[in-house]
C-alpha atoms as a PDB file:
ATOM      1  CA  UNK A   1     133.303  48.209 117.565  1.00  0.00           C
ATOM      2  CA  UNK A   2     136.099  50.914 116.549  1.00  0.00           C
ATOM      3  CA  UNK A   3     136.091  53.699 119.137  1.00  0.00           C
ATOM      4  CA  UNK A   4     135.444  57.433 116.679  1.00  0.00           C
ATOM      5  CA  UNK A   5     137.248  60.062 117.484  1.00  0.00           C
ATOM      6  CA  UNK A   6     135.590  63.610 116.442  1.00  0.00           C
ATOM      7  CA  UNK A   7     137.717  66.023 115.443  1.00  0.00           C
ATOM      8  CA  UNK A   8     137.267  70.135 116.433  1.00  0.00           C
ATOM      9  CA  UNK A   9     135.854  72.150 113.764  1.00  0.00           C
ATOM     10  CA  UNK A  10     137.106  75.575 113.152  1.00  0.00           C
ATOM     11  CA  UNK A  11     134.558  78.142 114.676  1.00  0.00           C
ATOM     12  CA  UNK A  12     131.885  79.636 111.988  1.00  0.00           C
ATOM     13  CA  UNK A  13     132.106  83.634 111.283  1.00  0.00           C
ATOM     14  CA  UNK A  14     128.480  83.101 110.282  1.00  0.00           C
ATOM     15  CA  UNK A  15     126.048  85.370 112.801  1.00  0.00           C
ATOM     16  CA  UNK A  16     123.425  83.374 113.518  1.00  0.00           C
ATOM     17  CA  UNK A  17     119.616  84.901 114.979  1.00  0.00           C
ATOM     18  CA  UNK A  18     118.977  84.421 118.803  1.00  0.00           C
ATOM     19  CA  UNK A  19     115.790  84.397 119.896  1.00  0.00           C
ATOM     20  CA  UNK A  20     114.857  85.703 123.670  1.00  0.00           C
ATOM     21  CA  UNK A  21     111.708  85.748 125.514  1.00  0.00           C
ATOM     22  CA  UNK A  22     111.367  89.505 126.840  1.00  0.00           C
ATOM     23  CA  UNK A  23     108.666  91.338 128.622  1.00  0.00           C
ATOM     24  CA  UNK A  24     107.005  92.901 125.425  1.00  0.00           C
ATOM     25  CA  UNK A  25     104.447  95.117 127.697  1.00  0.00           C
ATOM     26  CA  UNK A  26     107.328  96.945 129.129  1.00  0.00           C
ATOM     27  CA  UNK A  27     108.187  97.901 125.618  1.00  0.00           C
ATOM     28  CA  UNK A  28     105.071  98.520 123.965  1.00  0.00           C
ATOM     29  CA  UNK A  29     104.893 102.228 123.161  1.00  0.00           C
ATOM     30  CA  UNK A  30     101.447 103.793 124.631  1.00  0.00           C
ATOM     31  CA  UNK A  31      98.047 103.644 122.708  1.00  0.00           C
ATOM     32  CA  UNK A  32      97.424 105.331 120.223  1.00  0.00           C
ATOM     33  CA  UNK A  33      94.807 108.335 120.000  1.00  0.00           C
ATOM     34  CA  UNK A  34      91.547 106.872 119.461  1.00  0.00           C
ATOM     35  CA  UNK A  35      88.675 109.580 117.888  1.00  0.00           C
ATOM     36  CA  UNK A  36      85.558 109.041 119.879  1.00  0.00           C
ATOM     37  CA  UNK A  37      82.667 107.974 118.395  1.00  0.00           C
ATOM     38  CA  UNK A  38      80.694 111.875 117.726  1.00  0.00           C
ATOM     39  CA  UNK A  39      84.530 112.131 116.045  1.00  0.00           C
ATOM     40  CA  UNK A  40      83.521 109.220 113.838  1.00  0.00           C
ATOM     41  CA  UNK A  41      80.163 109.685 112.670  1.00  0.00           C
ATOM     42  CA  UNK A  42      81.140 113.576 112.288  1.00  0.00           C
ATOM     43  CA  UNK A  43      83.796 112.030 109.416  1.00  0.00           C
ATOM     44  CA  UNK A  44      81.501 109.791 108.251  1.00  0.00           C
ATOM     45  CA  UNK A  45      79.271 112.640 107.048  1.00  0.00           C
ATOM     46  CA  UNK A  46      81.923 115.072 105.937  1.00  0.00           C
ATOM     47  CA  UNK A  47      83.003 112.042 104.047  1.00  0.00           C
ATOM     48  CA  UNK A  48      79.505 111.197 102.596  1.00  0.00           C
ATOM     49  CA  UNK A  49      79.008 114.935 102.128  1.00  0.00           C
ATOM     50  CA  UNK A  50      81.934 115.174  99.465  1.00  0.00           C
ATOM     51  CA  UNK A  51      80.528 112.012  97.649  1.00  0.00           C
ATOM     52  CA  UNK A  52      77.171 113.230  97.478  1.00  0.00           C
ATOM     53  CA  UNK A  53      78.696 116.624  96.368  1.00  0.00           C
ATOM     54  CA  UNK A  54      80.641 115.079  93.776  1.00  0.00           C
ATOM     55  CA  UNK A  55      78.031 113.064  92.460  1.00  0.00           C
ATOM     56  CA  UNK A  56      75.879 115.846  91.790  1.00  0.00           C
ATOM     57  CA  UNK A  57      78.838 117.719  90.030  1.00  0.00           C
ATOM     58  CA  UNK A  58      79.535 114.875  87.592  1.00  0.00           C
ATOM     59  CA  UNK A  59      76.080 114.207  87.070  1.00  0.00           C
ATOM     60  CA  UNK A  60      75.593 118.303  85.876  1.00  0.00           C
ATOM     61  CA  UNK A  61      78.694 117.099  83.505  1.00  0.00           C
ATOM     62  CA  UNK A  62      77.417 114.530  82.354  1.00  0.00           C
ATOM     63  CA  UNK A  63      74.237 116.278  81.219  1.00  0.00           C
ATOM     64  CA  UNK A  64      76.184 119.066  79.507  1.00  0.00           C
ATOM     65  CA  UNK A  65      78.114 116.949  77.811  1.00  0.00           C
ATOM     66  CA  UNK A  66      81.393 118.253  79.829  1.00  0.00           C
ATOM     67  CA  UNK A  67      84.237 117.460  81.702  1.00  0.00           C
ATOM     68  CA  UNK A  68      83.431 116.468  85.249  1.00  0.00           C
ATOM     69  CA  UNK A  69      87.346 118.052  85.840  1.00  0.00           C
ATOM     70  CA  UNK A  70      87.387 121.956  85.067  1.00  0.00           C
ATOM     71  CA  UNK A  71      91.135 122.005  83.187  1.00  0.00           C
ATOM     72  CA  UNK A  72      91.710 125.716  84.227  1.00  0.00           C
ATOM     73  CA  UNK A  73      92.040 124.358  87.847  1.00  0.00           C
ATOM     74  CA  UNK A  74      93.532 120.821  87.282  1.00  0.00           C
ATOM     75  CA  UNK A  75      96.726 120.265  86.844  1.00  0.00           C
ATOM     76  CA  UNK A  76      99.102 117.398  85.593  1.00  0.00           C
ATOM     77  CA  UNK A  77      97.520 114.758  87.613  1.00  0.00           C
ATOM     78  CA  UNK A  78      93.746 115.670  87.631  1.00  0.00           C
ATOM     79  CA  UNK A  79      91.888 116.868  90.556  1.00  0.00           C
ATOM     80  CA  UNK A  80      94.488 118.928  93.195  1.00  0.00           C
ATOM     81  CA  UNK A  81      94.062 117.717  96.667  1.00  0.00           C
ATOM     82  CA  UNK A  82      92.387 120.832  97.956  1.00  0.00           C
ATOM     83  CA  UNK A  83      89.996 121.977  95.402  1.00  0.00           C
ATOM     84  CA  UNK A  84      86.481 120.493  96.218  1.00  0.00           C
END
């Protein structure tokens, strides 16, 4: 058998990823803020509130044949965050 000889490549520029095992606790930033549950159901009603709310409004509109959106107060996009 003929005996190979392997010649030396040039080095690549080419960065390449290297992947190391670290202590990802250490890093981890601290927890978040967490609402406690009176927090959440407290939302949860505010949020239902506005629906209900709402409903009621475009259900008036809908009765007197008008816009659910009053166009004095809206502007280019529709409803303004802010106006309930």
């Amino acid at each position: 058998m003929e005996e190979r000889r392997f010649e030396k490549r040039p080095r690549s520029l080419i960065l390449a990823p290297v992947f190391v095992r670290t202590d990802e606790r250490r890093r981890m930033p601290p927890p978040l803020w967490r609402p406690t549950w009176q927090e959440l159901v407290l939302g949860w009603l505010r949020y239902q509130a506005t629906q209900l709310r709402w409903d009621i409004e475009r259900g008036f509109a809908r009765l007197l044949h008008r816009s659910w959106i009053d166009p004095r107060r809206a502007g280019r996009h529709g409803r303004q965050r802010g106006c309930y």
